[in-house]
PDB file of N, CA and C in Angstrom:
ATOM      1  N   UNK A   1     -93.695 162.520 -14.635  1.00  0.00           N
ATOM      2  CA  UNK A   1     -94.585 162.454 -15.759  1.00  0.00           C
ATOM      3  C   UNK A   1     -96.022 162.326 -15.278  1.00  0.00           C
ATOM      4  N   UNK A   2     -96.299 161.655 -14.306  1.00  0.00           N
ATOM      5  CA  UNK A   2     -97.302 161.578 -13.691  1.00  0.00           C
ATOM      6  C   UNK A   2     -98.328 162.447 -13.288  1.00  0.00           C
ATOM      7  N   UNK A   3     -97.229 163.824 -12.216  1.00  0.00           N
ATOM      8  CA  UNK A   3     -97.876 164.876 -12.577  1.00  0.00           C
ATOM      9  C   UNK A   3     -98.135 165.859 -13.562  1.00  0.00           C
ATOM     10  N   UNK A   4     -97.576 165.739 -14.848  1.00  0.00           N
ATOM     11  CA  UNK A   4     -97.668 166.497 -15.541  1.00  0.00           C
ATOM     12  C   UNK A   4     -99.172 165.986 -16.452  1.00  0.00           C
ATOM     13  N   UNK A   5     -99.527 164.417 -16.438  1.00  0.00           N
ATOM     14  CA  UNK A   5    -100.664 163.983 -16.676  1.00  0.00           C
ATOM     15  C   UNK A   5    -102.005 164.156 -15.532  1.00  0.00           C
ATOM     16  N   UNK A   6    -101.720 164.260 -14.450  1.00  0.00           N
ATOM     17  CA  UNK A   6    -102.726 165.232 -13.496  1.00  0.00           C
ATOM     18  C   UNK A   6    -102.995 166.682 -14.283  1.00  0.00           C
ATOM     19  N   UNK A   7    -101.834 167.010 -13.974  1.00  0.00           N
ATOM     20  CA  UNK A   7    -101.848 168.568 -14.463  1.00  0.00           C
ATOM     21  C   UNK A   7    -102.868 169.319 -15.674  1.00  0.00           C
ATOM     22  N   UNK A   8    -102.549 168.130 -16.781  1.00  0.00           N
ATOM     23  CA  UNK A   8    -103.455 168.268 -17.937  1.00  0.00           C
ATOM     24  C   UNK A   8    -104.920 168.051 -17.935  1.00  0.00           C
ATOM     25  N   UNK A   9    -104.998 166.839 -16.710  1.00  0.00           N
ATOM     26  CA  UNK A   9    -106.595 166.250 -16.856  1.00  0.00           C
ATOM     27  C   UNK A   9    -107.379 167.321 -16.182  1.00  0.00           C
ATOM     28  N   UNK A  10    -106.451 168.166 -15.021  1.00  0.00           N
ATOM     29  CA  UNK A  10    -107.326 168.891 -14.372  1.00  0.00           C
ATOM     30  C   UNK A  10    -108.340 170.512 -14.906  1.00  0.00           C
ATOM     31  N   UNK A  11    -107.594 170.551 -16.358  1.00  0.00           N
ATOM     32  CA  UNK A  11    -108.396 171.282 -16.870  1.00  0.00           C
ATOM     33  C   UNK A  11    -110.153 171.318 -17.602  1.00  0.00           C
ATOM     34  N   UNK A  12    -110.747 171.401 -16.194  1.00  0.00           N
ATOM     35  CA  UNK A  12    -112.228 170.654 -16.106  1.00  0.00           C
ATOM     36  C   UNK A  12    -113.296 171.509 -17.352  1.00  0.00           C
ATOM     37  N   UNK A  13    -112.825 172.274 -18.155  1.00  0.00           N
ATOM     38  CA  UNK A  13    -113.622 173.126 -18.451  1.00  0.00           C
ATOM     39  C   UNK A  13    -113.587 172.246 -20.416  1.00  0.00           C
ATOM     40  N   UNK A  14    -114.770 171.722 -20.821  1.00  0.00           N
ATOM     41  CA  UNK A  14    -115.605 170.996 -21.507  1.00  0.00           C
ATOM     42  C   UNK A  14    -114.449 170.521 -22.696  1.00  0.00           C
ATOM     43  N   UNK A  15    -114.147 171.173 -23.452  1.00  0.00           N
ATOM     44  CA  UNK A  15    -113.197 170.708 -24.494  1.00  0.00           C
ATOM     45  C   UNK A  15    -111.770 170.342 -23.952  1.00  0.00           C
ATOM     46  N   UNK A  16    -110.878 171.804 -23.106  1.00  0.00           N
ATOM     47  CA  UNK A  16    -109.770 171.469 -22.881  1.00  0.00           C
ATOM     48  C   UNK A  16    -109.588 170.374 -21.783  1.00  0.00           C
ATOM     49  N   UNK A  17    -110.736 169.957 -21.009  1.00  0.00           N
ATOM     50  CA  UNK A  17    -110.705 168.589 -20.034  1.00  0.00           C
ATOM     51  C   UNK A  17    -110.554 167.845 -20.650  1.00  0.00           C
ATOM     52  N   UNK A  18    -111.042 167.684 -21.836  1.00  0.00           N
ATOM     53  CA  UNK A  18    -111.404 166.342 -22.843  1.00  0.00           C
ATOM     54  C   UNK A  18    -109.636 166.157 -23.338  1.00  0.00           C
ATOM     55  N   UNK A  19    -109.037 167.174 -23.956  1.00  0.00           N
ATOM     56  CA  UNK A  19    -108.026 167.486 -24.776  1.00  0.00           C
ATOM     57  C   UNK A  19    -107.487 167.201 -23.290  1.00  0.00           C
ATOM     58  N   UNK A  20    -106.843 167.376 -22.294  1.00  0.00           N
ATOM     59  CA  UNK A  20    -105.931 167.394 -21.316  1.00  0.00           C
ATOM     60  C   UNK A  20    -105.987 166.007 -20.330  1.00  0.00           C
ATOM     61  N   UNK A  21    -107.412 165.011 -20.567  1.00  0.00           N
ATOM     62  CA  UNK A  21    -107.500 163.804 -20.380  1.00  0.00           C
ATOM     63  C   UNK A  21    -106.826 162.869 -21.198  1.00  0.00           C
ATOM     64  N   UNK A  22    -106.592 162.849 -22.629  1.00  0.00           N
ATOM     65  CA  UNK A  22    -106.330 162.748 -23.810  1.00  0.00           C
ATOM     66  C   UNK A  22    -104.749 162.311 -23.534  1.00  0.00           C
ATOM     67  N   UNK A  23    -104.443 163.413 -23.883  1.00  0.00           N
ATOM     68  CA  UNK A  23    -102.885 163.895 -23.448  1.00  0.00           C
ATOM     69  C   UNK A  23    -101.949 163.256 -22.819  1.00  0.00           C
ATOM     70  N   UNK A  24    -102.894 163.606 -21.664  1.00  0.00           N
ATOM     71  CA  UNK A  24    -102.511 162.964 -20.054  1.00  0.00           C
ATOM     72  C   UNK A  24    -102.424 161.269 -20.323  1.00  0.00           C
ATOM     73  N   UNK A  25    -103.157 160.255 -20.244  1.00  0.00           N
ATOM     74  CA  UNK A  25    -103.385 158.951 -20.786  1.00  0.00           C
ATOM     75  C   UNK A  25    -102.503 158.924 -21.999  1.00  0.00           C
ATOM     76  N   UNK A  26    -102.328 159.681 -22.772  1.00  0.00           N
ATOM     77  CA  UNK A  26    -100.875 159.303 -23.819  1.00  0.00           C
ATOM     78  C   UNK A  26     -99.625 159.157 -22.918  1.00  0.00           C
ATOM     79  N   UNK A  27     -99.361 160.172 -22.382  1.00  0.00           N
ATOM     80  CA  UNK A  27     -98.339 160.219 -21.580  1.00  0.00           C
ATOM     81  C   UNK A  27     -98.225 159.446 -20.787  1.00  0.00           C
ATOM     82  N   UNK A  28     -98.624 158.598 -20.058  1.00  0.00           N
ATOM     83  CA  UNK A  28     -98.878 157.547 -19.234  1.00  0.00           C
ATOM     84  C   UNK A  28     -98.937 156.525 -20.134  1.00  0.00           C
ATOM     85  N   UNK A  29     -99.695 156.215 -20.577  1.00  0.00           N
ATOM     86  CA  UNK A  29     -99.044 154.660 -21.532  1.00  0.00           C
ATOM     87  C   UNK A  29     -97.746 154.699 -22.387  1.00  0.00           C
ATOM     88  N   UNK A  30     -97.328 156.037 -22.600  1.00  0.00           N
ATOM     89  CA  UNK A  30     -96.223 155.875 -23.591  1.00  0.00           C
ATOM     90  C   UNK A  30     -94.904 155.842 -22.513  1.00  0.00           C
ATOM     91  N   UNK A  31     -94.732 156.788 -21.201  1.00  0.00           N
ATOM     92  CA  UNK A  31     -93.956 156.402 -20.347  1.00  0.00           C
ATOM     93  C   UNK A  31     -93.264 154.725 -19.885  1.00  0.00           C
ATOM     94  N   UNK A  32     -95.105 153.976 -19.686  1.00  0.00           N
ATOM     95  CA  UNK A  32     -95.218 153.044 -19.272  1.00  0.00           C
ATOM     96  C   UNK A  32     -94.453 151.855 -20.214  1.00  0.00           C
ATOM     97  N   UNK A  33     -94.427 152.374 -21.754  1.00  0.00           N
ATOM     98  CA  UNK A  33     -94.022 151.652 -22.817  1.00  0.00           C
ATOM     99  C   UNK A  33     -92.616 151.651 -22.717  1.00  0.00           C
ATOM    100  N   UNK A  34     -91.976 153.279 -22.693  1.00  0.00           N
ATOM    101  CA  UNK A  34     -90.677 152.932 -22.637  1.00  0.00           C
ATOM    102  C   UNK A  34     -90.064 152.384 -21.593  1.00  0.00           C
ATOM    103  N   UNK A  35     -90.824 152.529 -20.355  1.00  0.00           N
ATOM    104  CA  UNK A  35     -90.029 151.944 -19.241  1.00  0.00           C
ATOM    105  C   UNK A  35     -90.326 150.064 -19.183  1.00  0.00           C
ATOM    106  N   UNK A  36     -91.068 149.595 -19.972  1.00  0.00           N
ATOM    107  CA  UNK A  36     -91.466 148.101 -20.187  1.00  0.00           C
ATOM    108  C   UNK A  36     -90.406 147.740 -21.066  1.00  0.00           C
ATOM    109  N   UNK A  37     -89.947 148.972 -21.984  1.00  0.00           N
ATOM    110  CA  UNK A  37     -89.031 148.369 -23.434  1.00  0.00           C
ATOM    111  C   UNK A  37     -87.935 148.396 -22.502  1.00  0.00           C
ATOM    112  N   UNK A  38     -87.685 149.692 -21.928  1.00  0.00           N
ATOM    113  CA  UNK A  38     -85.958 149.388 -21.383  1.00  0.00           C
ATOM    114  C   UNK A  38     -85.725 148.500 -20.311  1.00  0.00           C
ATOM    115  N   UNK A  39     -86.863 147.824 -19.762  1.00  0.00           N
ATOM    116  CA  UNK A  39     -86.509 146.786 -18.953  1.00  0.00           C
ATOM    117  C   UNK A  39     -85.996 145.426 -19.673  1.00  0.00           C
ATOM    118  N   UNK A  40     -86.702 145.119 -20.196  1.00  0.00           N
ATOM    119  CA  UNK A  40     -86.600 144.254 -21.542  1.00  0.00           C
ATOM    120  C   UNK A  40     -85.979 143.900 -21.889  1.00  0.00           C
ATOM    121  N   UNK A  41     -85.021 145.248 -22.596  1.00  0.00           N
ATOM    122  CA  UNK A  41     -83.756 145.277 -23.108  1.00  0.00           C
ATOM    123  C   UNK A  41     -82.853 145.203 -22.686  1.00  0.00           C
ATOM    124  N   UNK A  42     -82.647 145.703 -21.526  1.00  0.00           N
ATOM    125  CA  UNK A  42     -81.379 145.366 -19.963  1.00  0.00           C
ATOM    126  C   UNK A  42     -81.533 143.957 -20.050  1.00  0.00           C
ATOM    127  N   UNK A  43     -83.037 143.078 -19.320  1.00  0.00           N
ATOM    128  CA  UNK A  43     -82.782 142.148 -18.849  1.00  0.00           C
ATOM    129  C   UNK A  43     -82.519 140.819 -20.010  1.00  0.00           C
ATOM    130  N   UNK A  44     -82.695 141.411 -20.924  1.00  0.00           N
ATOM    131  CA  UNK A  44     -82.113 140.511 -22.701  1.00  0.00           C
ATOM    132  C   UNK A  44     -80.603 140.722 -22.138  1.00  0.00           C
ATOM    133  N   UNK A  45     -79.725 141.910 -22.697  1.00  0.00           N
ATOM    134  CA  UNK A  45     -78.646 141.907 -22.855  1.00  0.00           C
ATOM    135  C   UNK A  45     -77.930 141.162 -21.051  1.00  0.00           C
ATOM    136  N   UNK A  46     -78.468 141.453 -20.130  1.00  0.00           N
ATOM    137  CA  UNK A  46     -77.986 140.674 -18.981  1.00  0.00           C
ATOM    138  C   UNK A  46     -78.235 138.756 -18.622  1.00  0.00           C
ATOM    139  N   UNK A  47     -78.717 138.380 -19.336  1.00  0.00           N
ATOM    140  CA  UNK A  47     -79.209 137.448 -19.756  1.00  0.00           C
ATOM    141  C   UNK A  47     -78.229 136.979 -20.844  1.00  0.00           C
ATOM    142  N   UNK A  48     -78.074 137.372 -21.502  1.00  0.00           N
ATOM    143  CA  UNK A  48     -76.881 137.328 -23.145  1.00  0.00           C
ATOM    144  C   UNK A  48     -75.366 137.326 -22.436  1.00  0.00           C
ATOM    145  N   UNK A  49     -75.169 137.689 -20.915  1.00  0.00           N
ATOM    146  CA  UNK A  49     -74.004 138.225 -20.513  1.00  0.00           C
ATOM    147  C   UNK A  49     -73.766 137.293 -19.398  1.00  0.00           C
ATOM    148  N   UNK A  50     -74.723 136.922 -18.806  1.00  0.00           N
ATOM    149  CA  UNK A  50     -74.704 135.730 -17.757  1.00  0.00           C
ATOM    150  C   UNK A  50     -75.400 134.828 -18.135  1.00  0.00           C
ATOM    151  N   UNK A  51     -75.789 133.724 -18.789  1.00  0.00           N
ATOM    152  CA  UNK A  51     -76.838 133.066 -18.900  1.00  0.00           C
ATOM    153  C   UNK A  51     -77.330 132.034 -17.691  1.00  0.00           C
ATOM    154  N   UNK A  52     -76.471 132.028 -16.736  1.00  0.00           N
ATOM    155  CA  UNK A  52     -76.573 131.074 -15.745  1.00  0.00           C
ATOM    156  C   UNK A  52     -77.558 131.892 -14.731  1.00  0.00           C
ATOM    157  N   UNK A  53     -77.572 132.752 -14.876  1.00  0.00           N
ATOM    158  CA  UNK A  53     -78.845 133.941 -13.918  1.00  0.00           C
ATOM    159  C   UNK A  53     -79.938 134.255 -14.596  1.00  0.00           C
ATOM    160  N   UNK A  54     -80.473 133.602 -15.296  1.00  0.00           N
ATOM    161  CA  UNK A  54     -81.723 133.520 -16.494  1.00  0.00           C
ATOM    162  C   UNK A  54     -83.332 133.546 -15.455  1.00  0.00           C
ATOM    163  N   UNK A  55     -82.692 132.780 -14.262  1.00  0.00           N
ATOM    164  CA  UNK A  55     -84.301 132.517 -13.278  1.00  0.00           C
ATOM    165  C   UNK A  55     -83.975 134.228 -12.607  1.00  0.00           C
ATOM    166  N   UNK A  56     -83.616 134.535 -12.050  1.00  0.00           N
ATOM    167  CA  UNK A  56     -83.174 135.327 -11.132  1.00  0.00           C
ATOM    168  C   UNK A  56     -83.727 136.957 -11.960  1.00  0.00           C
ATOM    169  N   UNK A  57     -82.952 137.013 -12.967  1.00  0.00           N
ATOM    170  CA  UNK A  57     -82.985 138.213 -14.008  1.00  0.00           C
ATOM    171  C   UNK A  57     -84.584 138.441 -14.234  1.00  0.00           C
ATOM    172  N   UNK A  58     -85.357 137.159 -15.135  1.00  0.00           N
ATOM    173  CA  UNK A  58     -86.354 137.388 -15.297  1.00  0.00           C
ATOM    174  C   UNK A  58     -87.446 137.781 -14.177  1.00  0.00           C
ATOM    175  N   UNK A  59     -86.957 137.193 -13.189  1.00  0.00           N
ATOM    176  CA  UNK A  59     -88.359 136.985 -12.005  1.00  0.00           C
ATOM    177  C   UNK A  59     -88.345 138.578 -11.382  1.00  0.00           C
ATOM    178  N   UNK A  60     -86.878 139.263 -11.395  1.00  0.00           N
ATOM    179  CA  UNK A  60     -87.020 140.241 -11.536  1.00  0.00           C
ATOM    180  C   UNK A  60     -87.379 141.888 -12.171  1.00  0.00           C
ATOM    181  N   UNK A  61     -87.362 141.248 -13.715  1.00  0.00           N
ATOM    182  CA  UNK A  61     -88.391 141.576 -14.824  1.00  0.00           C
ATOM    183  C   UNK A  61     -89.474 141.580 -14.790  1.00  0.00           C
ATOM    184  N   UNK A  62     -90.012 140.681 -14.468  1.00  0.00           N
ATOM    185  CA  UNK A  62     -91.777 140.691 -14.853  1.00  0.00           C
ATOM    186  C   UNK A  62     -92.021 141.555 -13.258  1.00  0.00           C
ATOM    187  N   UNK A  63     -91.333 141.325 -11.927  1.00  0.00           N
ATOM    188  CA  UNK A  63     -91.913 142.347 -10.862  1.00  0.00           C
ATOM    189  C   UNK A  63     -92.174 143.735 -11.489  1.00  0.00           C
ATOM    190  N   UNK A  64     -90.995 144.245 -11.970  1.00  0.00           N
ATOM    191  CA  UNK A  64     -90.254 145.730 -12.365  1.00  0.00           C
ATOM    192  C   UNK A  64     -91.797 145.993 -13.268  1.00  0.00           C
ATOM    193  N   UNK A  65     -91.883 144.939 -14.484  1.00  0.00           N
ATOM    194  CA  UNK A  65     -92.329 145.555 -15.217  1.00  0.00           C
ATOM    195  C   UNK A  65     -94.405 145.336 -14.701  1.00  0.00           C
ATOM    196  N   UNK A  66     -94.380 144.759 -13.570  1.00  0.00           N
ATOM    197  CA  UNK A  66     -95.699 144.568 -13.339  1.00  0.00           C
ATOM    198  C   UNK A  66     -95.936 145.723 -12.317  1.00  0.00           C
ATOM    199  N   UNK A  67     -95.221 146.359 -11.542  1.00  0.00           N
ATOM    200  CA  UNK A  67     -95.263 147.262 -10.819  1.00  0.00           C
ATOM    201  C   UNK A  67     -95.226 148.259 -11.637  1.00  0.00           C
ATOM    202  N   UNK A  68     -95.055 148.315 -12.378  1.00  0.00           N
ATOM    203  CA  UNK A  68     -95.343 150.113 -13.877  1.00  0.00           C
ATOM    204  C   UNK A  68     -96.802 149.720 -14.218  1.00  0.00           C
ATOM    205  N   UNK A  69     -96.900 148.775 -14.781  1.00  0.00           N
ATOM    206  CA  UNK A  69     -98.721 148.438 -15.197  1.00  0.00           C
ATOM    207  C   UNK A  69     -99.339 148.921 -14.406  1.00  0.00           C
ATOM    208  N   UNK A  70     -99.139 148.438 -13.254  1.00  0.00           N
ATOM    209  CA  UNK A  70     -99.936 148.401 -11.996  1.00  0.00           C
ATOM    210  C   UNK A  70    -100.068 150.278 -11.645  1.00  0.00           C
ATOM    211  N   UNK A  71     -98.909 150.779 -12.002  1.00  0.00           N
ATOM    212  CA  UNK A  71     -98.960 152.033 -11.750  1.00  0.00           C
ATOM    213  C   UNK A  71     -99.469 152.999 -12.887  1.00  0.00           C
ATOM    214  N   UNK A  72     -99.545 152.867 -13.921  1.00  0.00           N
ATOM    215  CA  UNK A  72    -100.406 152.972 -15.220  1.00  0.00           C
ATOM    216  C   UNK A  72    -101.687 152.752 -15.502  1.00  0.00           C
ATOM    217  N   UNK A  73    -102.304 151.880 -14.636  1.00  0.00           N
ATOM    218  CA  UNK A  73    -103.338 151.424 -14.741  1.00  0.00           C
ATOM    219  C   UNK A  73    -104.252 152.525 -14.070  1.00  0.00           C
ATOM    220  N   UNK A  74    -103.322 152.770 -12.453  1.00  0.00           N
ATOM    221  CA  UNK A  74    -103.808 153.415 -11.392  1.00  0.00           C
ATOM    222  C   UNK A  74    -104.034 155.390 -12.175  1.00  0.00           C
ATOM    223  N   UNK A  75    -103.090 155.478 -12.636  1.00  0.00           N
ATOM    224  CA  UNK A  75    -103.079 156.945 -13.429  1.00  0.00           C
ATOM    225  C   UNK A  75    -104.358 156.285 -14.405  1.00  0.00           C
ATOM    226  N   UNK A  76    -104.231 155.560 -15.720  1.00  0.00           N
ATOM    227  CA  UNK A  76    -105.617 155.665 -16.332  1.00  0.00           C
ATOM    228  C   UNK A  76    -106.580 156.103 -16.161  1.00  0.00           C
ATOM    229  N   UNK A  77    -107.023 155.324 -14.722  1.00  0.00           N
ATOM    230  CA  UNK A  77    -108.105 155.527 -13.484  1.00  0.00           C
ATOM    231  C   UNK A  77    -108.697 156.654 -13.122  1.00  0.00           C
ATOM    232  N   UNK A  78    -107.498 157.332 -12.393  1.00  0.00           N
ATOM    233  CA  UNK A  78    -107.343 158.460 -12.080  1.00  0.00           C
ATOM    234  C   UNK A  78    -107.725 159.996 -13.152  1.00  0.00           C
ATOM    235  N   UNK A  79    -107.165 159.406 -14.251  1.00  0.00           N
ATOM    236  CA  UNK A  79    -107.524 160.755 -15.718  1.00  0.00           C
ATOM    237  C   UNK A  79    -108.441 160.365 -16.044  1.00  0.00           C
ATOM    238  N   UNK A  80    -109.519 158.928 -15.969  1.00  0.00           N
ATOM    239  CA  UNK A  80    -111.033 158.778 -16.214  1.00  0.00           C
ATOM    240  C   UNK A  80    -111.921 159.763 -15.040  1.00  0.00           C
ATOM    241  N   UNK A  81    -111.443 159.475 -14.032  1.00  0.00           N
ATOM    242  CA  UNK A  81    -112.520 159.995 -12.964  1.00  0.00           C
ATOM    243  C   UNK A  81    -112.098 161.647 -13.037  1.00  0.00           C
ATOM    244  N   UNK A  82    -110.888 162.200 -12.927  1.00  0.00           N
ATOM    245  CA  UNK A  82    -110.781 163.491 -13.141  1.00  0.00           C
ATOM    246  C   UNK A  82    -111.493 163.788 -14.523  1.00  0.00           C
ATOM    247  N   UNK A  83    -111.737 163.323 -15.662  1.00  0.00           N
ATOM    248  CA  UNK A  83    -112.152 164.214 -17.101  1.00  0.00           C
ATOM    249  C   UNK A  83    -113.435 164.084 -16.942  1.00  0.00           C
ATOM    250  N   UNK A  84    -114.469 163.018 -15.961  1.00  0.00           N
ATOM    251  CA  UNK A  84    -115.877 163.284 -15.743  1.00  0.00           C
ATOM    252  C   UNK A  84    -116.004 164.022 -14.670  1.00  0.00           C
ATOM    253  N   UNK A  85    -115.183 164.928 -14.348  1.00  0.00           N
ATOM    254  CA  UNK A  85    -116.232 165.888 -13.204  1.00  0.00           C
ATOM    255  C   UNK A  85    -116.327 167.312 -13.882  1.00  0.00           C
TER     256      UNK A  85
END
C-alpha cells in the first residue's frame, strides 16, 4: 500500500500532485486504521480467551500498534515533501 501511495504522490504536475498527495495520505491513514483496529480486536478476543496473559498480550499490542504509527507517520512525511516539489 505504501507504494501505491508513493506512486500517486509522484505525480508532480500542479493539480494531479495535489489530487495524488491526497489520495496517497488517505491510503496510509486508512491502512494504518485497519491494521490498529485488527490488532485490537485479536488482542481483545485473546485476552477474553486467556485472561491470565493480559500483561504479555497488551505490551505486545501497543509495540505492534506503535510500530504502524511510527510507519504512517514516516509515509505522511514522505507524501508532504514529495507534493512540494
Amino acid at each position: 500500500m505504501f507504494d501505491l501511495a508513493m506512486l500517486l504522490a509522484q505525480e508532480s504536475v500542479g493539480v494531479a500532485g495535489t489530487v495524488g498527495v491526497g489520495i496517497g495520505m488517505g491510503l496510509a491513514i486508512l491502512g494504518a486504521g485497519i491494521g490498529i483496529g485488527r490488532i485490537g480486536g485479536s488482542a481483545v478476543e485473546a485476552i477474553a480467551r486467556q485472561p491470565e496473559a493480559v500483561g504479555s498480550i497488551s505490551t505486545q499490542m501497543l509495540i505492534s500498534a506503535a510500530l504502524i504509527e511510527g510507519a504512517t507517520v514516516i509515509a505522511l512525511i514522505l507524501l508532504l515533501l514529495l507534493g512540494q516539489q
